[in-house]
PDB file of N, CA and C in Angstrom:
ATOM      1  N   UNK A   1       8.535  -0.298   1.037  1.00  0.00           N
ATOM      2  CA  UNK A   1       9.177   0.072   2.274  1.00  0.00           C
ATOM      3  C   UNK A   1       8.198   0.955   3.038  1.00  0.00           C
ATOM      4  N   UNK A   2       7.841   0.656   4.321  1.00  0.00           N
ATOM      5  CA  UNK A   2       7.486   1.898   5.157  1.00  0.00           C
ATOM      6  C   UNK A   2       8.042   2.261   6.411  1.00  0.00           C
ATOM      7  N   UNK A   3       7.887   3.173   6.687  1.00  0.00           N
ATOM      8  CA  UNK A   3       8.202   4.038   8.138  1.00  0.00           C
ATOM      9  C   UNK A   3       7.132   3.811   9.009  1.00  0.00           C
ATOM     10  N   UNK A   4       7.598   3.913  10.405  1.00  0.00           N
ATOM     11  CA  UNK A   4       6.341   4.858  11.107  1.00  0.00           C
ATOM     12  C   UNK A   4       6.404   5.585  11.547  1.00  0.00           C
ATOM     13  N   UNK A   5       5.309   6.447  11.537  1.00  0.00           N
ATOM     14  CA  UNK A   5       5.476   7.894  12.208  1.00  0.00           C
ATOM     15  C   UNK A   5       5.009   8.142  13.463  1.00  0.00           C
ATOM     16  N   UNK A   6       4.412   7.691  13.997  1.00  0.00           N
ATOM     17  CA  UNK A   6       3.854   7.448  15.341  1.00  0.00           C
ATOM     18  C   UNK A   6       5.070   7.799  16.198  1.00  0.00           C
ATOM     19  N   UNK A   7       6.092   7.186  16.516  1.00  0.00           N
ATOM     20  CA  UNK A   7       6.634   7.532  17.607  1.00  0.00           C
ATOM     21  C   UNK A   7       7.879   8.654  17.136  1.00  0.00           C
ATOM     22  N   UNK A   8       8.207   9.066  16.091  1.00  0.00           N
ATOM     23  CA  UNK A   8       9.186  10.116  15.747  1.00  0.00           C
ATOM     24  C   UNK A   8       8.483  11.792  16.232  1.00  0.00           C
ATOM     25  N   UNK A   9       9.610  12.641  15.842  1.00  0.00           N
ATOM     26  CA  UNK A   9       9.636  13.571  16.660  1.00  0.00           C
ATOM     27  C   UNK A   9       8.554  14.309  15.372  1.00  0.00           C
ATOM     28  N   UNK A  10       8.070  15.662  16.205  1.00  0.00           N
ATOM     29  CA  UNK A  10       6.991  16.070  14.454  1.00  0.00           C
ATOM     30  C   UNK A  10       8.103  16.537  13.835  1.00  0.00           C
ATOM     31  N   UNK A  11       8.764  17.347  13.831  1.00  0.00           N
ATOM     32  CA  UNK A  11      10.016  18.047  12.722  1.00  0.00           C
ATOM     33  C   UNK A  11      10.415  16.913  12.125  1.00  0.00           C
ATOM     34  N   UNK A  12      11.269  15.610  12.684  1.00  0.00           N
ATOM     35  CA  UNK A  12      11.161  14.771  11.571  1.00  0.00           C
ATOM     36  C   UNK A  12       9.922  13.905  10.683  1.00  0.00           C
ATOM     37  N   UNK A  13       8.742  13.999  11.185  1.00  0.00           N
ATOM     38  CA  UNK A  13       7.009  13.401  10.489  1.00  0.00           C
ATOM     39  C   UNK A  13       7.562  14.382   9.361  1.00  0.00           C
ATOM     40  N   UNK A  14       8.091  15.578   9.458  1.00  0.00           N
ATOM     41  CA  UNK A  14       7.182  17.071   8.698  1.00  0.00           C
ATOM     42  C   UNK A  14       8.488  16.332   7.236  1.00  0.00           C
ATOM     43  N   UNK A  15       9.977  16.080   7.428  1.00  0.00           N
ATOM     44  CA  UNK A  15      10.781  16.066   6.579  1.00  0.00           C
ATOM     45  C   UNK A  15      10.161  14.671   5.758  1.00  0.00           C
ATOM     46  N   UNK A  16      10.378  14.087   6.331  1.00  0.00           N
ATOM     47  CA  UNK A  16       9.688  12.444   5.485  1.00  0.00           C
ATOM     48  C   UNK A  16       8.221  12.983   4.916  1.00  0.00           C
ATOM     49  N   UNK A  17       7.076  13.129   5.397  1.00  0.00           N
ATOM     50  CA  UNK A  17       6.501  13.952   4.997  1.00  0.00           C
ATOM     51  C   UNK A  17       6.820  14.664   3.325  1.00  0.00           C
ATOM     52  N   UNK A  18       7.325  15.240   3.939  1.00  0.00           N
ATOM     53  CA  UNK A  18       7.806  16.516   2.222  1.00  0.00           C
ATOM     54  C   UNK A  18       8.707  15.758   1.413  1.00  0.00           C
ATOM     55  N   UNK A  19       9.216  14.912   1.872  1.00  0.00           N
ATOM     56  CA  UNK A  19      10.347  14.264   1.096  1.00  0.00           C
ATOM     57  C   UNK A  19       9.810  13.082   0.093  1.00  0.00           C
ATOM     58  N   UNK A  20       8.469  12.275   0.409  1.00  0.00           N
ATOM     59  CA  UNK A  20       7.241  11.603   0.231  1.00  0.00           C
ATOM     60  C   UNK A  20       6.365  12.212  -0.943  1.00  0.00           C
ATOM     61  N   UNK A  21       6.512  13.699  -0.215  1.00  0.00           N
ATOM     62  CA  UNK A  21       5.427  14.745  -1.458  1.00  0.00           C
ATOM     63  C   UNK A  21       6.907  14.868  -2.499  1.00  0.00           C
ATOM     64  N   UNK A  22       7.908  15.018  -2.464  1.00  0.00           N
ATOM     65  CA  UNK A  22       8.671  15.283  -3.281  1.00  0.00           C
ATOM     66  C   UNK A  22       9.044  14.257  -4.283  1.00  0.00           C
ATOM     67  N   UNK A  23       9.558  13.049  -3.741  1.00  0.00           N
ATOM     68  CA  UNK A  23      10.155  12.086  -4.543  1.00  0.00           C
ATOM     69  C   UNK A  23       9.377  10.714  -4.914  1.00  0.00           C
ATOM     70  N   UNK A  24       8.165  10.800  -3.854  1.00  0.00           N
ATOM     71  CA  UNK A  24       7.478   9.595  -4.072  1.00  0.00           C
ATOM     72  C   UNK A  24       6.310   9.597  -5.197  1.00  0.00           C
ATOM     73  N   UNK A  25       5.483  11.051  -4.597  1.00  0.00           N
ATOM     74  CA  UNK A  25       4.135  10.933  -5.641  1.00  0.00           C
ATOM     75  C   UNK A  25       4.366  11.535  -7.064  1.00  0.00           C
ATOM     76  N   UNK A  26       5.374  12.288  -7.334  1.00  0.00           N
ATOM     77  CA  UNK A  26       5.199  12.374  -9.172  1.00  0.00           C
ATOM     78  C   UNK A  26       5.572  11.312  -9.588  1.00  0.00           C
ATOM     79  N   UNK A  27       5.886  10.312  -9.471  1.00  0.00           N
ATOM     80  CA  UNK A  27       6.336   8.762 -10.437  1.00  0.00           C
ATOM     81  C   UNK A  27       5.030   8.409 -10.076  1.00  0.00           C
ATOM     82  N   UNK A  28       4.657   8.368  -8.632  1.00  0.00           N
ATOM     83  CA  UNK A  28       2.959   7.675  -8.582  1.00  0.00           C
ATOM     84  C   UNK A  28       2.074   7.739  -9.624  1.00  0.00           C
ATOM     85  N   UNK A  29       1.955   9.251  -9.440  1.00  0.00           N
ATOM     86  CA  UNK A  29       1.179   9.895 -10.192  1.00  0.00           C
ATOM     87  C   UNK A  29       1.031  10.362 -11.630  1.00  0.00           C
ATOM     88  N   UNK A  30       2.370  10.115 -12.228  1.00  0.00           N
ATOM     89  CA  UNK A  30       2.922   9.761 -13.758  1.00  0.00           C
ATOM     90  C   UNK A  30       2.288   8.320 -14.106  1.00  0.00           C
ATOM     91  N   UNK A  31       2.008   7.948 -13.358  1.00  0.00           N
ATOM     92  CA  UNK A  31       1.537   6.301 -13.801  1.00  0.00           C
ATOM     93  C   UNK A  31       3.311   5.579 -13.850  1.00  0.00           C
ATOM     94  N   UNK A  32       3.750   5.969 -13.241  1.00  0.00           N
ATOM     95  CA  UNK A  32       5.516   4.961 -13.485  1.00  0.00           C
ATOM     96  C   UNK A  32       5.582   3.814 -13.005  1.00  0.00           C
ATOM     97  N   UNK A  33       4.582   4.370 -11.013  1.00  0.00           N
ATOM     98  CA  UNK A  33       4.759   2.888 -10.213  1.00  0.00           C
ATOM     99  C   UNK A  33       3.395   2.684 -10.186  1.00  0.00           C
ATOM    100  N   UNK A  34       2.922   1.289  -9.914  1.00  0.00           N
ATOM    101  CA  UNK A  34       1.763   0.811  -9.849  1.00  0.00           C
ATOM    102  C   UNK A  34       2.131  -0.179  -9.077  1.00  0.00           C
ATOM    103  N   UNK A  35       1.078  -0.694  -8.311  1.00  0.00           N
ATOM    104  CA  UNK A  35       1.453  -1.459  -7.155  1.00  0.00           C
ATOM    105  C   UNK A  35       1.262  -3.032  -8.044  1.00  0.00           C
ATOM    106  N   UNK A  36       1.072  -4.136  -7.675  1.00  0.00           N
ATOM    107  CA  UNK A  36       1.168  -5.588  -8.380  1.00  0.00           C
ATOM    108  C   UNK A  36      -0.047  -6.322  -7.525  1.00  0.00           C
ATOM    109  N   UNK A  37      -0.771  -6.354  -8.369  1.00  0.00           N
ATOM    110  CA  UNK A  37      -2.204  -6.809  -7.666  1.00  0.00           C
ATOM    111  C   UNK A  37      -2.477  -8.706  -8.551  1.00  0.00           C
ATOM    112  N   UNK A  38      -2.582  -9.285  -6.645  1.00  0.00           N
ATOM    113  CA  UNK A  38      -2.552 -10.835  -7.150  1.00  0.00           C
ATOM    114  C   UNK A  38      -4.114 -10.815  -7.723  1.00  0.00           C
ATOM    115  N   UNK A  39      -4.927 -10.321  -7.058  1.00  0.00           N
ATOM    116  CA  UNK A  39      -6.001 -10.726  -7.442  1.00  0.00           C
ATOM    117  C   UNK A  39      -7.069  -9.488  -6.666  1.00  0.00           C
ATOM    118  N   UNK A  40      -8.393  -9.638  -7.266  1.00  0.00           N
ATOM    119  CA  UNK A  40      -9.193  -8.633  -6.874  1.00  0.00           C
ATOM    120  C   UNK A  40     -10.329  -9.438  -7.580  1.00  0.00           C
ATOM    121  N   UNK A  41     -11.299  -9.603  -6.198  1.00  0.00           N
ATOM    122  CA  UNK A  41     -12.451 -10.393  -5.346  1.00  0.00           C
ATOM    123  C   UNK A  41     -13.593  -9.265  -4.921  1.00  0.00           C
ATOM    124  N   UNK A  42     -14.633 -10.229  -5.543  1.00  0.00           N
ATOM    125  CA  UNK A  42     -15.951  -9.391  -4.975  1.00  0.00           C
ATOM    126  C   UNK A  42     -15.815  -8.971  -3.516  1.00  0.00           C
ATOM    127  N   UNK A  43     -16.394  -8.187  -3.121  1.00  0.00           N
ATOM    128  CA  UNK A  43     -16.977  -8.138  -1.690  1.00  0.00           C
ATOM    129  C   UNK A  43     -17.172  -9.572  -0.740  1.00  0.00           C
ATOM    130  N   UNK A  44     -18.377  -9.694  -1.173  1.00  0.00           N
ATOM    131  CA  UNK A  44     -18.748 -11.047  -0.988  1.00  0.00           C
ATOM    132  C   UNK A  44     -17.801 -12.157  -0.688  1.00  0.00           C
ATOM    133  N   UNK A  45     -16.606 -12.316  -1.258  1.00  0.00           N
ATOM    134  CA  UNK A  45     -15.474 -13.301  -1.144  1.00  0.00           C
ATOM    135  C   UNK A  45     -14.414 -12.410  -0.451  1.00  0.00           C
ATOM    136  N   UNK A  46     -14.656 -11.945   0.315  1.00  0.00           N
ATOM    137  CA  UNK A  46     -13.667 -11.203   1.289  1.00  0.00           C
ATOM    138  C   UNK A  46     -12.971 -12.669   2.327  1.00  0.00           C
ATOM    139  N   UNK A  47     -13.933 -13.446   2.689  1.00  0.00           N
ATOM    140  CA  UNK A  47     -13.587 -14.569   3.527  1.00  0.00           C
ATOM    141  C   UNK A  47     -12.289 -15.245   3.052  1.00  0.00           C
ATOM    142  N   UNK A  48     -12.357 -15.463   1.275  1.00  0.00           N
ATOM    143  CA  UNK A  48     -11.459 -16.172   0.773  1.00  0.00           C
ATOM    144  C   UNK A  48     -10.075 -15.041   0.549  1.00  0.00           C
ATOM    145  N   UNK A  49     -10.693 -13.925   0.322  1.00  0.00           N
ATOM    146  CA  UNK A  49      -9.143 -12.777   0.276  1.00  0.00           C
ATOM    147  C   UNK A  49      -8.558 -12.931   1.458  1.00  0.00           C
ATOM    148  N   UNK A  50      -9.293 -13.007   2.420  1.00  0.00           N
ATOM    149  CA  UNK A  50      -8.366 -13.106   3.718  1.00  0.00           C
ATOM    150  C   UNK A  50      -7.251 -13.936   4.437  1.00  0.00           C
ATOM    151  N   UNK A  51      -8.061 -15.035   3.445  1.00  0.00           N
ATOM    152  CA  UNK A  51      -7.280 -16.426   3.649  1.00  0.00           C
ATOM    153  C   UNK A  51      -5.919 -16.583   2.676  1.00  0.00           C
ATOM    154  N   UNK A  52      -6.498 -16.013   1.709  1.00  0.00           N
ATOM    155  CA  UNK A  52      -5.528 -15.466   0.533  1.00  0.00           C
ATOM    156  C   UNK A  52      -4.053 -15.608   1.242  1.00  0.00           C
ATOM    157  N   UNK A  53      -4.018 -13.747   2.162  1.00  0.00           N
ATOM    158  CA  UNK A  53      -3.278 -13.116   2.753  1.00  0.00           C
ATOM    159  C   UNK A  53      -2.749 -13.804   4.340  1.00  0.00           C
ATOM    160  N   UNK A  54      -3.542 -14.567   5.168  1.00  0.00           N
ATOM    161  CA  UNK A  54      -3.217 -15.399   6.084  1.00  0.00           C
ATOM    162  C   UNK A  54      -2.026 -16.261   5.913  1.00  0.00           C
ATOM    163  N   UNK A  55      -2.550 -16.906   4.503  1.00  0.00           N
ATOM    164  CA  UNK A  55      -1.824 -18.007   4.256  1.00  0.00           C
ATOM    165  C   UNK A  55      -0.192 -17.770   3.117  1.00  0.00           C
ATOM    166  N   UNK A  56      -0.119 -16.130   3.133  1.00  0.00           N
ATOM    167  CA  UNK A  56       0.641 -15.901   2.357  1.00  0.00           C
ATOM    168  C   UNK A  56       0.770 -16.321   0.943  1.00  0.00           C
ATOM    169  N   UNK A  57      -0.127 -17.018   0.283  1.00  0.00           N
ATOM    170  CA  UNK A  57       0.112 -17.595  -1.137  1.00  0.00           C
ATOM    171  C   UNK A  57      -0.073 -16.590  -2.069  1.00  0.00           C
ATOM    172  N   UNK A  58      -0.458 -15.294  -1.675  1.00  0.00           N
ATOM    173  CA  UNK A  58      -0.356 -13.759  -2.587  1.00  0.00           C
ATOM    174  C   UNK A  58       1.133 -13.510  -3.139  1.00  0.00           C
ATOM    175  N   UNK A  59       1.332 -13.010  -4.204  1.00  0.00           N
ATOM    176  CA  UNK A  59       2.479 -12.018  -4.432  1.00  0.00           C
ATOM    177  C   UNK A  59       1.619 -10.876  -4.904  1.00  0.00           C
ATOM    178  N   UNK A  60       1.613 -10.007  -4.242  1.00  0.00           N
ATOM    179  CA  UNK A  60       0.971  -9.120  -4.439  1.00  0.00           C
ATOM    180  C   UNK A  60       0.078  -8.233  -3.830  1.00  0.00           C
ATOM    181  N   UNK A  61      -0.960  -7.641  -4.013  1.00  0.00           N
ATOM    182  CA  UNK A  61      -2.120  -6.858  -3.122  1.00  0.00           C
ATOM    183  C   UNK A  61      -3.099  -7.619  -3.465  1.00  0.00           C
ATOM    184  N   UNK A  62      -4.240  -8.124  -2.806  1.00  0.00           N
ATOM    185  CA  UNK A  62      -5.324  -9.126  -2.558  1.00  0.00           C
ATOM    186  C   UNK A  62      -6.161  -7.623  -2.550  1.00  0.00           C
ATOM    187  N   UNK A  63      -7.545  -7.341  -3.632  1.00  0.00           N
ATOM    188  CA  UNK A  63      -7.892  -6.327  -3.462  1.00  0.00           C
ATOM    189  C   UNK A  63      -9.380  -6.845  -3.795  1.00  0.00           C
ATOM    190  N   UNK A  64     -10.275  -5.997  -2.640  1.00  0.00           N
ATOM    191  CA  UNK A  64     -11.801  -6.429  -2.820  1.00  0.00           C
ATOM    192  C   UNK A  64     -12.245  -5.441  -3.306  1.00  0.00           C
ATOM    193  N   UNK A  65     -13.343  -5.746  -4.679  1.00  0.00           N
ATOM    194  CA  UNK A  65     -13.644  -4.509  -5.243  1.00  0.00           C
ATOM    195  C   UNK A  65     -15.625  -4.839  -4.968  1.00  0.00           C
ATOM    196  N   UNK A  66     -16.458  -3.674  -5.073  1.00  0.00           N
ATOM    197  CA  UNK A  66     -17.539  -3.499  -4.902  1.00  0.00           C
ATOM    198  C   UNK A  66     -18.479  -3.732  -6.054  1.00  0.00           C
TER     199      UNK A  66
END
């Protein structure tokens, strides 16, 4: 799920914000959630990750590693 923050007021950025630092990153950061990665592609094959994600045939994060 995401928000955006761009057009909200700052007092509400600041609550989502803290509420984010509160409830989101200790499970992150426990190792609880991990995101679901379809695949992870050289650099080099960035052309084909893209197409990957164009064409929707991912479940998952399409991730180029170095």
């Amino acid at each position: 799920m995401a928000t955006s923050l761009r057009p909200r007021p700052a007092a509400e950025k600041g609550v989502i914000c803290r509420e984010v630092v509160r409830k989101v990153l200790p499970p992150v950061g426990a190792g609880l959630v991990r995101p679901v990665v379809h695949a992870a592609l050289p650099l080099e094959e960035a052309t084909q990750a893209h197409r990957m994600v164009e064409q929707s045939s991912n479940v998952g994060k399409v991730v180029l590693t170095m």
